[in-house]
PDB file of N, CA and C in Angstrom:
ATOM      1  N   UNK A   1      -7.153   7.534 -31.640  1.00  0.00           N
ATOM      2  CA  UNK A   1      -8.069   6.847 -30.764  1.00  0.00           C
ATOM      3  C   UNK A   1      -8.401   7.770 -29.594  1.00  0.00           C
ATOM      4  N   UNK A   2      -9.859   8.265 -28.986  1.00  0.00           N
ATOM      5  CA  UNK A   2     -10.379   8.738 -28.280  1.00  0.00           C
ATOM      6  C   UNK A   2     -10.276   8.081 -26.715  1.00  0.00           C
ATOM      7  N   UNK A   3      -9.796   8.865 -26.033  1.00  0.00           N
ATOM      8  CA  UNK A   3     -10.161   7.750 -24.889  1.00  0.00           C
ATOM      9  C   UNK A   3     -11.223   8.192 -24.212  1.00  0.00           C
ATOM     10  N   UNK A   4     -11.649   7.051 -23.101  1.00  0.00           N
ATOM     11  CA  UNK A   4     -13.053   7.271 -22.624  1.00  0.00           C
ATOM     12  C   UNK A   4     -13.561   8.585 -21.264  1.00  0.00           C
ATOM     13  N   UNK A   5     -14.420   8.963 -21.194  1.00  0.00           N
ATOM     14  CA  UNK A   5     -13.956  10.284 -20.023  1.00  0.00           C
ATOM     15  C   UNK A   5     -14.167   9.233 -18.503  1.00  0.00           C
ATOM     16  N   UNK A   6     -14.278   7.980 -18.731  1.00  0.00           N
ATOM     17  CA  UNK A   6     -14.261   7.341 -17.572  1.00  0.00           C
ATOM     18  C   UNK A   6     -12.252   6.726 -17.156  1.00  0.00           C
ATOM     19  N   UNK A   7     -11.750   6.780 -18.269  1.00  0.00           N
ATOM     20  CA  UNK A   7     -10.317   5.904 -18.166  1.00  0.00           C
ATOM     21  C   UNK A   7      -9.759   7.703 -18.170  1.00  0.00           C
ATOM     22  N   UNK A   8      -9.944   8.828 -18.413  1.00  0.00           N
ATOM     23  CA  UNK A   8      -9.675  10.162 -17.995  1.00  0.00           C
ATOM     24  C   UNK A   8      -9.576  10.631 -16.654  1.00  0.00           C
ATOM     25  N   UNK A   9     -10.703  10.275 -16.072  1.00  0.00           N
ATOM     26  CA  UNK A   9     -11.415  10.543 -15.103  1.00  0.00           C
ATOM     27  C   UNK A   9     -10.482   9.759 -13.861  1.00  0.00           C
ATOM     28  N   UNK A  10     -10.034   8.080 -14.207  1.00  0.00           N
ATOM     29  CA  UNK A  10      -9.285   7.455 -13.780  1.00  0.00           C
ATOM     30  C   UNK A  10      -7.822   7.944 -13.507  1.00  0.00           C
ATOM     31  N   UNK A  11      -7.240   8.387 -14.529  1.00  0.00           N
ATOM     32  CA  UNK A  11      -6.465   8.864 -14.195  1.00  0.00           C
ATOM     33  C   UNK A  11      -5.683   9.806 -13.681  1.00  0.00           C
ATOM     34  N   UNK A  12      -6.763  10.993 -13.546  1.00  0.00           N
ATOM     35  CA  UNK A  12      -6.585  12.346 -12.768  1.00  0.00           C
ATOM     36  C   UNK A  12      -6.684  11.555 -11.621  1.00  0.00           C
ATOM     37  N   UNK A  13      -7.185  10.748 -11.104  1.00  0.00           N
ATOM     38  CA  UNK A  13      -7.775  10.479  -9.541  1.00  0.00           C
ATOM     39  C   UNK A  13      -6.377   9.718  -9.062  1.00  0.00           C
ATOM     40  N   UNK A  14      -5.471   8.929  -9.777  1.00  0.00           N
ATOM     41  CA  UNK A  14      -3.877   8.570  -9.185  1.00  0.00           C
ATOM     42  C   UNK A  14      -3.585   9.848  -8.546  1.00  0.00           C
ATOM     43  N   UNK A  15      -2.911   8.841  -7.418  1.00  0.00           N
ATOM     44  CA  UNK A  15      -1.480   9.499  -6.828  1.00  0.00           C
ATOM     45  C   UNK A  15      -0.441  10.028  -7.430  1.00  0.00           C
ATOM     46  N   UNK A  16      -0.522   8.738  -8.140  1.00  0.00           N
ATOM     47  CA  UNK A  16       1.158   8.929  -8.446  1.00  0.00           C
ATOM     48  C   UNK A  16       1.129   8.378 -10.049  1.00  0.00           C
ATOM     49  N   UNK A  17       0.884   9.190 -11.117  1.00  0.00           N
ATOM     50  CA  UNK A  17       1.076   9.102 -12.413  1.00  0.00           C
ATOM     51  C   UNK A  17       1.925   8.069 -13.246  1.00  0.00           C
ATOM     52  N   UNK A  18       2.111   8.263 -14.361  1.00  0.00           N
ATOM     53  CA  UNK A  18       3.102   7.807 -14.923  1.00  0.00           C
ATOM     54  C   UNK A  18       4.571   8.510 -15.282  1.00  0.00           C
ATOM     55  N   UNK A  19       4.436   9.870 -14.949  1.00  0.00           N
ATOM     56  CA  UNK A  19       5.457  11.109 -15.069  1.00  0.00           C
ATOM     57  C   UNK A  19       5.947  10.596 -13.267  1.00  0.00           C
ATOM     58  N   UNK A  20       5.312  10.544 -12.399  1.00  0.00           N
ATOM     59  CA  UNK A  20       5.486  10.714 -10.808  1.00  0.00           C
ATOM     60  C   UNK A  20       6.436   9.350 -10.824  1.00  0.00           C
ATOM     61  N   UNK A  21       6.229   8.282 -11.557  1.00  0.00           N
ATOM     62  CA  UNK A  21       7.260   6.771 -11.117  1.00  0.00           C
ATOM     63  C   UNK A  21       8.170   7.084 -12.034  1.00  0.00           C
ATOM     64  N   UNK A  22       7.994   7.794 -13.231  1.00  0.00           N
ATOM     65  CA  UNK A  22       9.575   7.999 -14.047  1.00  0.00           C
ATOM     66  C   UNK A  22      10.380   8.847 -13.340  1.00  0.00           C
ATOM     67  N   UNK A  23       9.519   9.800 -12.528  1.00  0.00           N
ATOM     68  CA  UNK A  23      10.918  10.620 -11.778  1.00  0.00           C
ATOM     69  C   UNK A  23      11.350   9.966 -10.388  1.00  0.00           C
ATOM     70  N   UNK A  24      10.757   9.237  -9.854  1.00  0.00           N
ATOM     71  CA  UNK A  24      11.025   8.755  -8.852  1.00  0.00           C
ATOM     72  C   UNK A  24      11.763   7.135  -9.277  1.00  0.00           C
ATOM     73  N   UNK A  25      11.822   6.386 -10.447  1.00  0.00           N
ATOM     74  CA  UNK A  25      12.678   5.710 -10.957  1.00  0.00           C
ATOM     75  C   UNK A  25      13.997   6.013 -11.471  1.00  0.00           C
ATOM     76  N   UNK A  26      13.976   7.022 -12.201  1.00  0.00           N
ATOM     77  CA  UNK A  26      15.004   7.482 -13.553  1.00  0.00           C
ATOM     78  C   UNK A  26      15.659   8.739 -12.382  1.00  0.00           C
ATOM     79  N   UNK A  27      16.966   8.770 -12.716  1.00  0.00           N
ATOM     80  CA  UNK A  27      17.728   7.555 -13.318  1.00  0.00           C
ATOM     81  C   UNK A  27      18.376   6.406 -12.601  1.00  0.00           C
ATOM     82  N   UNK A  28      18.775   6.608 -10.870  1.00  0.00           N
ATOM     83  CA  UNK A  28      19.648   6.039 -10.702  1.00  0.00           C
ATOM     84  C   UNK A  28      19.116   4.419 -10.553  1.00  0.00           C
ATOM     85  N   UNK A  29      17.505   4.345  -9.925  1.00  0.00           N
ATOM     86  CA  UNK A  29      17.084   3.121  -9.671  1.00  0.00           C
ATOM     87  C   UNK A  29      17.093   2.105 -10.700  1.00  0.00           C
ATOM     88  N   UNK A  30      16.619   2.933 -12.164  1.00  0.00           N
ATOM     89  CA  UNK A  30      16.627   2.233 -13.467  1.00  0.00           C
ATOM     90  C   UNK A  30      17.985   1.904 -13.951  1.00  0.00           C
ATOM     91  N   UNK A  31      18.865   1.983 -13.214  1.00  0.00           N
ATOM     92  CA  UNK A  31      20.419   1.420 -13.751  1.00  0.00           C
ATOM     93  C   UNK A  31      20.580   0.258 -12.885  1.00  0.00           C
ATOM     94  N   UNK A  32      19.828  -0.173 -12.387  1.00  0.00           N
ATOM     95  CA  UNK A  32      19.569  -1.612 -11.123  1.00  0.00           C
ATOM     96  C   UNK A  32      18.449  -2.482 -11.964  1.00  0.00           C
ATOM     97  N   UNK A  33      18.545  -3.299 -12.556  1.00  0.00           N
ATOM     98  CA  UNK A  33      17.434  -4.283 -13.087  1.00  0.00           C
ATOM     99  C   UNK A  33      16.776  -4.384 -11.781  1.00  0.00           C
ATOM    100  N   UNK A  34      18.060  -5.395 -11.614  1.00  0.00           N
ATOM    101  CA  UNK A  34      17.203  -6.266  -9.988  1.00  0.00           C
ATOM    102  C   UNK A  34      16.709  -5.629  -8.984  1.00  0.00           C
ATOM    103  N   UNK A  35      17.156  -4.247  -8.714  1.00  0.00           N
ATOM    104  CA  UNK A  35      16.374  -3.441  -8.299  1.00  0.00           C
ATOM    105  C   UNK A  35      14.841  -3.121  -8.502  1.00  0.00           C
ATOM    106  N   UNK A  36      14.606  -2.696  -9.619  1.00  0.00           N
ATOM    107  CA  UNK A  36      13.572  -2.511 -10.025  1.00  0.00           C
ATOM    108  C   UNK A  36      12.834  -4.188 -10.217  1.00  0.00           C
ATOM    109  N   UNK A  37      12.981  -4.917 -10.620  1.00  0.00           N
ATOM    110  CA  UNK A  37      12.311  -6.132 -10.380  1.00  0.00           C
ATOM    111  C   UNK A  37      11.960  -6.191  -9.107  1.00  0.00           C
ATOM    112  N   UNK A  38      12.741  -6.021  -8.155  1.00  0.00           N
ATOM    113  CA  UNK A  38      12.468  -6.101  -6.266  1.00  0.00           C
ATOM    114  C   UNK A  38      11.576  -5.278  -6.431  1.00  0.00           C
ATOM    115  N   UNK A  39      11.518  -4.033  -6.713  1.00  0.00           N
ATOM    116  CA  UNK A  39      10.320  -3.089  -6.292  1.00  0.00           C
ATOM    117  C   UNK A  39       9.166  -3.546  -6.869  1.00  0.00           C
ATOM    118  N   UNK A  40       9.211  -3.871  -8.382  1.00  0.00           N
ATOM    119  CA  UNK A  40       7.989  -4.297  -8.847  1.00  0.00           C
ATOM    120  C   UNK A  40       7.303  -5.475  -8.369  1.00  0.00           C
ATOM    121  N   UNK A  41       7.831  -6.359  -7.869  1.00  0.00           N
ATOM    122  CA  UNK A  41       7.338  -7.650  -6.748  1.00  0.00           C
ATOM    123  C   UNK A  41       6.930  -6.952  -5.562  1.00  0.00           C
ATOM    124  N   UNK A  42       7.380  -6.364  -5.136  1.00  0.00           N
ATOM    125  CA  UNK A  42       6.823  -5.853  -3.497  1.00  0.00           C
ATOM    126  C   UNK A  42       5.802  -4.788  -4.226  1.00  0.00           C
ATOM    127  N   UNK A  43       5.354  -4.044  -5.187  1.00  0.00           N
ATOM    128  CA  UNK A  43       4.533  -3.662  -5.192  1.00  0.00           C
ATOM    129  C   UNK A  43       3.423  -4.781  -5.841  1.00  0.00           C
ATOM    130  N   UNK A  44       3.553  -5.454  -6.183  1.00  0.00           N
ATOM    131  CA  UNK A  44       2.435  -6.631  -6.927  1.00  0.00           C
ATOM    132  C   UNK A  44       2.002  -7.040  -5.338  1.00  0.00           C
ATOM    133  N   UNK A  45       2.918  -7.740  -4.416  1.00  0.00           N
ATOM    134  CA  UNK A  45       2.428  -8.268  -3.285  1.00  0.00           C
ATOM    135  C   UNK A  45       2.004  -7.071  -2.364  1.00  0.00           C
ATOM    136  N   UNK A  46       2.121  -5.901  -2.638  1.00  0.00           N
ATOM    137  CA  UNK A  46       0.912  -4.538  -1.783  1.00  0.00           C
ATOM    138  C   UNK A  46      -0.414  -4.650  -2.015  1.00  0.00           C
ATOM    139  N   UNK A  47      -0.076  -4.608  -3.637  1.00  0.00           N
ATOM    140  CA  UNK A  47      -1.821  -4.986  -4.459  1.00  0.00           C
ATOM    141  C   UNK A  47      -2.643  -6.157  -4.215  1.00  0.00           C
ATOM    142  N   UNK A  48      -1.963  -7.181  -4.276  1.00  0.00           N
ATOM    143  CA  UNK A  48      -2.303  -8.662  -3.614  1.00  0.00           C
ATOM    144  C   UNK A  48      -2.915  -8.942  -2.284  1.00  0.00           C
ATOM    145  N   UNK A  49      -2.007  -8.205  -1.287  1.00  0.00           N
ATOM    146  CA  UNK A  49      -2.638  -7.665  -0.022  1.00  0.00           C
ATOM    147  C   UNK A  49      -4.199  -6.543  -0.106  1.00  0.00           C
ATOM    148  N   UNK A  50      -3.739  -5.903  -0.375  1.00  0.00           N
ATOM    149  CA  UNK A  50      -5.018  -5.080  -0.684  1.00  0.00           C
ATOM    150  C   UNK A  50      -6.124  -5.542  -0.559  1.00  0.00           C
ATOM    151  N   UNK A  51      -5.799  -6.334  -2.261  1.00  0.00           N
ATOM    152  CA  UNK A  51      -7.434  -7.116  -2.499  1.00  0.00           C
ATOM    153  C   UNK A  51      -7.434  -8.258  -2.143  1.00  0.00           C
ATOM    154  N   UNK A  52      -7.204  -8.480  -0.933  1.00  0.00           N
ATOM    155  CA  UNK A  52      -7.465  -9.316  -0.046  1.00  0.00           C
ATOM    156  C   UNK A  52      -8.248  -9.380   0.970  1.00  0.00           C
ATOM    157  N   UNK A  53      -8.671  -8.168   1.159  1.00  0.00           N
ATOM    158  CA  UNK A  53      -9.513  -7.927   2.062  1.00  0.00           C
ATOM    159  C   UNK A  53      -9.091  -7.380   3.410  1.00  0.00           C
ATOM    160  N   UNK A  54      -9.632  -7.166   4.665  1.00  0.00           N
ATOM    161  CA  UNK A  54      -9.469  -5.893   5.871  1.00  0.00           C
ATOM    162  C   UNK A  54      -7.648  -6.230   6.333  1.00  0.00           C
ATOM    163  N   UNK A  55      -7.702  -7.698   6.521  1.00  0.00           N
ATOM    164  CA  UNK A  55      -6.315  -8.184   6.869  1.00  0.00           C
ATOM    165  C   UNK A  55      -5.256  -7.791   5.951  1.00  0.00           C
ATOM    166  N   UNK A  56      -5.367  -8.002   4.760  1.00  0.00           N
ATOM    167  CA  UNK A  56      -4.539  -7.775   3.948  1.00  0.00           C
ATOM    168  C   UNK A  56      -4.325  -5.982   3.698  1.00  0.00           C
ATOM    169  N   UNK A  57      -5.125  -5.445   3.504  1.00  0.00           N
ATOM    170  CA  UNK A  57      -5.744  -3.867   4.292  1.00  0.00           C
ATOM    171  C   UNK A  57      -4.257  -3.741   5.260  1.00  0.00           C
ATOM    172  N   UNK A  58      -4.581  -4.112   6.351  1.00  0.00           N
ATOM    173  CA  UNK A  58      -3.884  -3.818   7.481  1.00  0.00           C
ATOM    174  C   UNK A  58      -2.233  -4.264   7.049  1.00  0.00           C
ATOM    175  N   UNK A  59      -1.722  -5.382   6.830  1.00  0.00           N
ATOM    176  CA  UNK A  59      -0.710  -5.844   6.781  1.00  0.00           C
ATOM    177  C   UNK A  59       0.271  -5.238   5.388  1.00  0.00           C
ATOM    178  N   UNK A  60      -0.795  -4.397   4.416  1.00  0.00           N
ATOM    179  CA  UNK A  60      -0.269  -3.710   3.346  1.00  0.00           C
ATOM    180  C   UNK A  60       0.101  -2.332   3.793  1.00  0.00           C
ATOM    181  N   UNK A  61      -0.816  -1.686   4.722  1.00  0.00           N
ATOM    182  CA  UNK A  61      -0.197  -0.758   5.610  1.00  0.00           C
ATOM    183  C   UNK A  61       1.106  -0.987   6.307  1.00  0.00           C
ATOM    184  N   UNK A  62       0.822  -1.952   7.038  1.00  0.00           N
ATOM    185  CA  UNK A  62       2.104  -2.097   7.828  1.00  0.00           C
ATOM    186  C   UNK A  62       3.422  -2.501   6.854  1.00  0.00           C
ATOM    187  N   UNK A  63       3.427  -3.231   5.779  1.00  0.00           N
ATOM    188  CA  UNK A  63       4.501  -2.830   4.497  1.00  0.00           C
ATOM    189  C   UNK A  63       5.261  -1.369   4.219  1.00  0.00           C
ATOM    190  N   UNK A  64       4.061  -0.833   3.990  1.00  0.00           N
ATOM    191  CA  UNK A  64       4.168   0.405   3.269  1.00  0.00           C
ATOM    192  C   UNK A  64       4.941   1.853   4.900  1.00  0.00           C
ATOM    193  N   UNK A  65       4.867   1.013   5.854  1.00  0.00           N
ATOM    194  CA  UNK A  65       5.244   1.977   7.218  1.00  0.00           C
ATOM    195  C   UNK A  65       6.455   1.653   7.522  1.00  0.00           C
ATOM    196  N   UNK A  66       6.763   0.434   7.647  1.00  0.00           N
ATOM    197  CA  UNK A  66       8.117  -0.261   7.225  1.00  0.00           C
ATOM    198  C   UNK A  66       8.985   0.324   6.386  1.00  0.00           C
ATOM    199  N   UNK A  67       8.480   0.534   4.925  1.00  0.00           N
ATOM    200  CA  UNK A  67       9.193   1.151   3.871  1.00  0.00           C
ATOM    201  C   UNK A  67       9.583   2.463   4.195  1.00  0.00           C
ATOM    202  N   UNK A  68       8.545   2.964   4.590  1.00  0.00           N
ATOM    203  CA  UNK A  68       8.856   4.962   4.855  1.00  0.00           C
ATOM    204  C   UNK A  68      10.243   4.886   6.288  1.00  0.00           C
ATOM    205  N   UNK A  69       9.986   3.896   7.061  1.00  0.00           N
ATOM    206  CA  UNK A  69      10.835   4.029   8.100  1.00  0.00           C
ATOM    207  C   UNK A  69      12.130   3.795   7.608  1.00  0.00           C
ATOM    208  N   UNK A  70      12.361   2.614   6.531  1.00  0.00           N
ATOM    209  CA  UNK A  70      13.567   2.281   6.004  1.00  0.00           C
ATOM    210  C   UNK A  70      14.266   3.545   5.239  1.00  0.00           C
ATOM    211  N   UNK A  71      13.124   3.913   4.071  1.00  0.00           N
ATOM    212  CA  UNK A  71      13.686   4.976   3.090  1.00  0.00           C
ATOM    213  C   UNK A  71      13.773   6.365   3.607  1.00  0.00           C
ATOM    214  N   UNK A  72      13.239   6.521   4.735  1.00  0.00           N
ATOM    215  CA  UNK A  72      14.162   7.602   6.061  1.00  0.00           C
ATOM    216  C   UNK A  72      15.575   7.765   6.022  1.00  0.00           C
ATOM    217  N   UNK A  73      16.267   7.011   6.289  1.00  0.00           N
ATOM    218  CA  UNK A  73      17.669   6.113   6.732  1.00  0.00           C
ATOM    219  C   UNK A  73      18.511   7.167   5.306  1.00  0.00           C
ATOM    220  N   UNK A  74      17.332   7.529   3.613  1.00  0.00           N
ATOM    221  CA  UNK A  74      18.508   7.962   3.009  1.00  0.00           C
ATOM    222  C   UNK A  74      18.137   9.091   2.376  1.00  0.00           C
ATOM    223  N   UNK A  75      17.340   9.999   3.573  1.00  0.00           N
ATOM    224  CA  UNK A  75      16.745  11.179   2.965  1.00  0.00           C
ATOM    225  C   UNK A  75      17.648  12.276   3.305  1.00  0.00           C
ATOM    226  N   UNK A  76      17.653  13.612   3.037  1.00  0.00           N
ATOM    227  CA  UNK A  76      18.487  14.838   3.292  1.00  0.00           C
ATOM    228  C   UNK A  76      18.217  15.137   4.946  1.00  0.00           C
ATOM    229  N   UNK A  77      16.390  14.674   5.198  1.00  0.00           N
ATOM    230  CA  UNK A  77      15.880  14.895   6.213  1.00  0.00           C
ATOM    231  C   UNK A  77      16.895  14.289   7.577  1.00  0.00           C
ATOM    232  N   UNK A  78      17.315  12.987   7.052  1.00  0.00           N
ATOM    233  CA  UNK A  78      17.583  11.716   7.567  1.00  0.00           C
ATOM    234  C   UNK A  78      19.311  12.815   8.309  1.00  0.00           C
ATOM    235  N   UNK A  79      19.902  12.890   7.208  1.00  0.00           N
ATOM    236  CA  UNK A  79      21.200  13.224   7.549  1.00  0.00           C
ATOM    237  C   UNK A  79      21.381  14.881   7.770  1.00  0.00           C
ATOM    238  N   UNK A  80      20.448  16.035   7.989  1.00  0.00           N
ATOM    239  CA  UNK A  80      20.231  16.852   8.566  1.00  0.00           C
ATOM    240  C   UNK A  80      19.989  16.360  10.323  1.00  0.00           C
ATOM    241  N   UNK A  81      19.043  15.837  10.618  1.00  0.00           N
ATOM    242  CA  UNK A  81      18.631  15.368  11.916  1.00  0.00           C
ATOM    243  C   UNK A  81      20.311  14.873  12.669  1.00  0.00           C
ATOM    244  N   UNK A  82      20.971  13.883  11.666  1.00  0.00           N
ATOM    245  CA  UNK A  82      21.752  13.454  12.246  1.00  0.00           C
ATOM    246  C   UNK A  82      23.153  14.295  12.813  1.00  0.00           C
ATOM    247  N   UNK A  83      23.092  14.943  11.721  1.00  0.00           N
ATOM    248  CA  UNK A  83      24.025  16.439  11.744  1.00  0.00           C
ATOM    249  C   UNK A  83      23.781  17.201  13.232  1.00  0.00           C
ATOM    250  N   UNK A  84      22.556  17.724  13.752  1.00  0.00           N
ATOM    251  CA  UNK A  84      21.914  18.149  14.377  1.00  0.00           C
ATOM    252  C   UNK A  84      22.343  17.475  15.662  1.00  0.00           C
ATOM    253  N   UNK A  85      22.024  15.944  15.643  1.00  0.00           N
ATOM    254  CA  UNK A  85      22.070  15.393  17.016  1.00  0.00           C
ATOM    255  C   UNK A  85      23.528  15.232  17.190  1.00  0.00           C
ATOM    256  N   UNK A  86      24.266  15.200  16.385  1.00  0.00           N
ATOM    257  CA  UNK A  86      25.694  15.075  16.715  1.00  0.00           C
ATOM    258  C   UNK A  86      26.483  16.832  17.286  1.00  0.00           C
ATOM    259  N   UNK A  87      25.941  17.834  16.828  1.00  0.00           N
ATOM    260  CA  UNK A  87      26.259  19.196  17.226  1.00  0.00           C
ATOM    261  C   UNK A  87      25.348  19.307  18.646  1.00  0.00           C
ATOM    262  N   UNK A  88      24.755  18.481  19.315  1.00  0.00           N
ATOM    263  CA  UNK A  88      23.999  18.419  20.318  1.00  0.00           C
ATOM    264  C   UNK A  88      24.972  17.785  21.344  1.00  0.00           C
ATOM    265  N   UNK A  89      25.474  17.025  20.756  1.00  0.00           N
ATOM    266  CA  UNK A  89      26.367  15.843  21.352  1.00  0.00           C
ATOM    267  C   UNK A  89      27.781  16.496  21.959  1.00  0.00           C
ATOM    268  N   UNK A  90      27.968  17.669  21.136  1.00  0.00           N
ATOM    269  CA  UNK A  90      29.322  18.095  21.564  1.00  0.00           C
ATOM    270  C   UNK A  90      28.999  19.449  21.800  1.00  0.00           C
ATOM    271  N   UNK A  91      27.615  19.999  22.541  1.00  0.00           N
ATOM    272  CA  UNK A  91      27.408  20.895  23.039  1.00  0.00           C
ATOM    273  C   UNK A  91      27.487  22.134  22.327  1.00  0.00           C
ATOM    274  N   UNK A  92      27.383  21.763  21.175  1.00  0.00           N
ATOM    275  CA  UNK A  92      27.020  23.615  20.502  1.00  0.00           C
ATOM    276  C   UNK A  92      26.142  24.135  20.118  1.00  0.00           C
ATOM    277  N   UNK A  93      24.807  23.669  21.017  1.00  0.00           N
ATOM    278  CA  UNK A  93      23.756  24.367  20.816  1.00  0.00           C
ATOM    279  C   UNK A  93      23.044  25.026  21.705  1.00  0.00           C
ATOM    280  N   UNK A  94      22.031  25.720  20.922  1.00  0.00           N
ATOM    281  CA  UNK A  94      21.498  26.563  22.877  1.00  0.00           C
ATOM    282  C   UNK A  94      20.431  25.909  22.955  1.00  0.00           C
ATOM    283  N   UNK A  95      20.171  25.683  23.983  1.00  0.00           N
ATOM    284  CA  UNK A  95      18.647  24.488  24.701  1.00  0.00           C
ATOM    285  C   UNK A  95      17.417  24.936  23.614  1.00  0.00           C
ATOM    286  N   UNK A  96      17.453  25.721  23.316  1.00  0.00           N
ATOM    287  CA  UNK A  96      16.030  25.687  22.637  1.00  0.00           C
ATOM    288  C   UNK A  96      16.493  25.175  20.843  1.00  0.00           C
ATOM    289  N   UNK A  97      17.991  24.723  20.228  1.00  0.00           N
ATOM    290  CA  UNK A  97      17.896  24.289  19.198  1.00  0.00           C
ATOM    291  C   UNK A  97      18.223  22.391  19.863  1.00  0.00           C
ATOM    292  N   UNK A  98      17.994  22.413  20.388  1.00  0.00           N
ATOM    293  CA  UNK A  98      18.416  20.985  21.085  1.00  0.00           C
ATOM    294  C   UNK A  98      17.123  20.042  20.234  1.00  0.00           C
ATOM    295  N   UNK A  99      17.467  19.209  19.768  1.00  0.00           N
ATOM    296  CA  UNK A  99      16.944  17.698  18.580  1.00  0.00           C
ATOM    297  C   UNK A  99      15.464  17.569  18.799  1.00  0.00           C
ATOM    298  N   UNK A 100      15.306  17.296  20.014  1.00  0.00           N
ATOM    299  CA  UNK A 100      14.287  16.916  21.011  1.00  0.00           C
ATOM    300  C   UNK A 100      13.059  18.049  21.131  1.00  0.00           C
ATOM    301  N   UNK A 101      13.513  19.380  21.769  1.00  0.00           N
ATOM    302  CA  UNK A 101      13.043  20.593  21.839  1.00  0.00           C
ATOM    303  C   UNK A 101      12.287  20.826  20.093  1.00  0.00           C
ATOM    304  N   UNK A 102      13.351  21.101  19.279  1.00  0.00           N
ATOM    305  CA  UNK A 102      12.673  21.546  18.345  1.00  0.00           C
ATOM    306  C   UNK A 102      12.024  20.571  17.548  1.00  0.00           C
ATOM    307  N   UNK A 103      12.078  19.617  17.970  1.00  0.00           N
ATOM    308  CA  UNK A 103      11.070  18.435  17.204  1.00  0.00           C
ATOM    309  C   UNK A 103      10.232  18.058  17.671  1.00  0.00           C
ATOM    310  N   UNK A 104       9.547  18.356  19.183  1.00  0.00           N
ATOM    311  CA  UNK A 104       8.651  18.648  19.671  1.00  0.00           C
ATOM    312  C   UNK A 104       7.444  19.416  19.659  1.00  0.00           C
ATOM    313  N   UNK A 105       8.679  20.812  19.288  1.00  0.00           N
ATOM    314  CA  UNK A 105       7.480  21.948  19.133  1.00  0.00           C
ATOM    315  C   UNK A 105       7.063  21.807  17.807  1.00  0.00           C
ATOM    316  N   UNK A 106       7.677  21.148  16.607  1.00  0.00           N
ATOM    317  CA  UNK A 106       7.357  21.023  15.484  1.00  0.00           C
ATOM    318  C   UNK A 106       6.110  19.721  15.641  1.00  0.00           C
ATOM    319  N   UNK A 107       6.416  19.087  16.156  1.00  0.00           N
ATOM    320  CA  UNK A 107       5.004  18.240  16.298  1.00  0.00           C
ATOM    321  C   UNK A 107       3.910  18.477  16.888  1.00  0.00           C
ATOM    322  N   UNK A 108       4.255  19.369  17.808  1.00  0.00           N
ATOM    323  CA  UNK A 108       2.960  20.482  18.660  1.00  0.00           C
ATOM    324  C   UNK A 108       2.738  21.158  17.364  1.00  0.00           C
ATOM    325  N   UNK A 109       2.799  21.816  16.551  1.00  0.00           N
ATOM    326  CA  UNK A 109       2.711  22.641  15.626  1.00  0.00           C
ATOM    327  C   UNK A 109       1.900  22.112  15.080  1.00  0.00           C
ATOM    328  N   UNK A 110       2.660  20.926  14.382  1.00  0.00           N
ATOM    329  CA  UNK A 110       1.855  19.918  13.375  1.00  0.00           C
ATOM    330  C   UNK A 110       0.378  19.144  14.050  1.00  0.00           C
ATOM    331  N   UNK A 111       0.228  19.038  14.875  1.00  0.00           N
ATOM    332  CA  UNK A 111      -0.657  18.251  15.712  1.00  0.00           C
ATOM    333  C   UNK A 111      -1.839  19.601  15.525  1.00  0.00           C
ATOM    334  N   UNK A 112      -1.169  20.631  15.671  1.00  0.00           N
ATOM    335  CA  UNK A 112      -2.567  21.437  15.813  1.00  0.00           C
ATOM    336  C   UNK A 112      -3.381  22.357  14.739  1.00  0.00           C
ATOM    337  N   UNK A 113      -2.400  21.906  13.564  1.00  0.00           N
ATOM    338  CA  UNK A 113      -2.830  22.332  12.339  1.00  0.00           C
ATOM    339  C   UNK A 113      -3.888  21.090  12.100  1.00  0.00           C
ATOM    340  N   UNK A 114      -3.869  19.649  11.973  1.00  0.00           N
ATOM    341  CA  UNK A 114      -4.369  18.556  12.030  1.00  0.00           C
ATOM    342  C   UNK A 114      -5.630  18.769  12.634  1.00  0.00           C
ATOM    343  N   UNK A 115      -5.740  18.930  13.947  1.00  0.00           N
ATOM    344  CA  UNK A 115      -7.183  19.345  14.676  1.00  0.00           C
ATOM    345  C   UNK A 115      -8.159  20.033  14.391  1.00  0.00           C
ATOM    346  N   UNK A 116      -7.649  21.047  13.701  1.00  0.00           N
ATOM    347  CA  UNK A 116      -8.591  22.140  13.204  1.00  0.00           C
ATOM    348  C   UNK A 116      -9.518  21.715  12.152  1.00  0.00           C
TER     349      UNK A 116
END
């Protein structure tokens, strides 16, 4: 069976594939049913929001900002930073690796790549 260059076309234009949710499922999430049932409900009620119109727009954002703030909490990023602020804490750093300092200038950085 041929598929159409419009359902082709569709699918280059995803984010996030069907290869992109198997690796970001498999393996440890897919050993959680209820896990994965939870996710698949909160993503049905993103979509639901969605096409709902500007409100639902907005309040599917604010879901999805929620989530990134939560799934922070268990990134490498998450427990590097924390590493960091605790060697801050007991003074073994020099002022310019200090938490604050270099996450500053990294957002000055970032801010001005953005502008351009």
């Amino acid at each position: 069976m041929k598929k159409s260059t419009a359902t082709i076309r569709e699918k280059a234009e995803l984010i996030a594939d069907d290869q992109t949710w198997l690796n970001i499922l498999e393996p440890e999430l897919c050993k959680d049913p209820a896990a994965v049932e939870c996710l698949a409900r909160l993503l049905f009620m993103i979509k639901k929001e969605i096409n709902s119109g500007n409100k639902g727009i907005k309040r599917a954002s604010e879901i999805l900002s929620k989530g990134i703030e939560v799934i922070y909490l268990y990134t490498n990023t998450h427990k590097a930073a924390l590493e960091l602020y605790v060697l801050s804490l007991e003074g073994e750093l020099k002022p310019e690796d200090e938490p604050l300092n270099l996450i500053n200038a990294a957002i000055e950085r970032g801010k001005g790549t953005t502008e351009n």
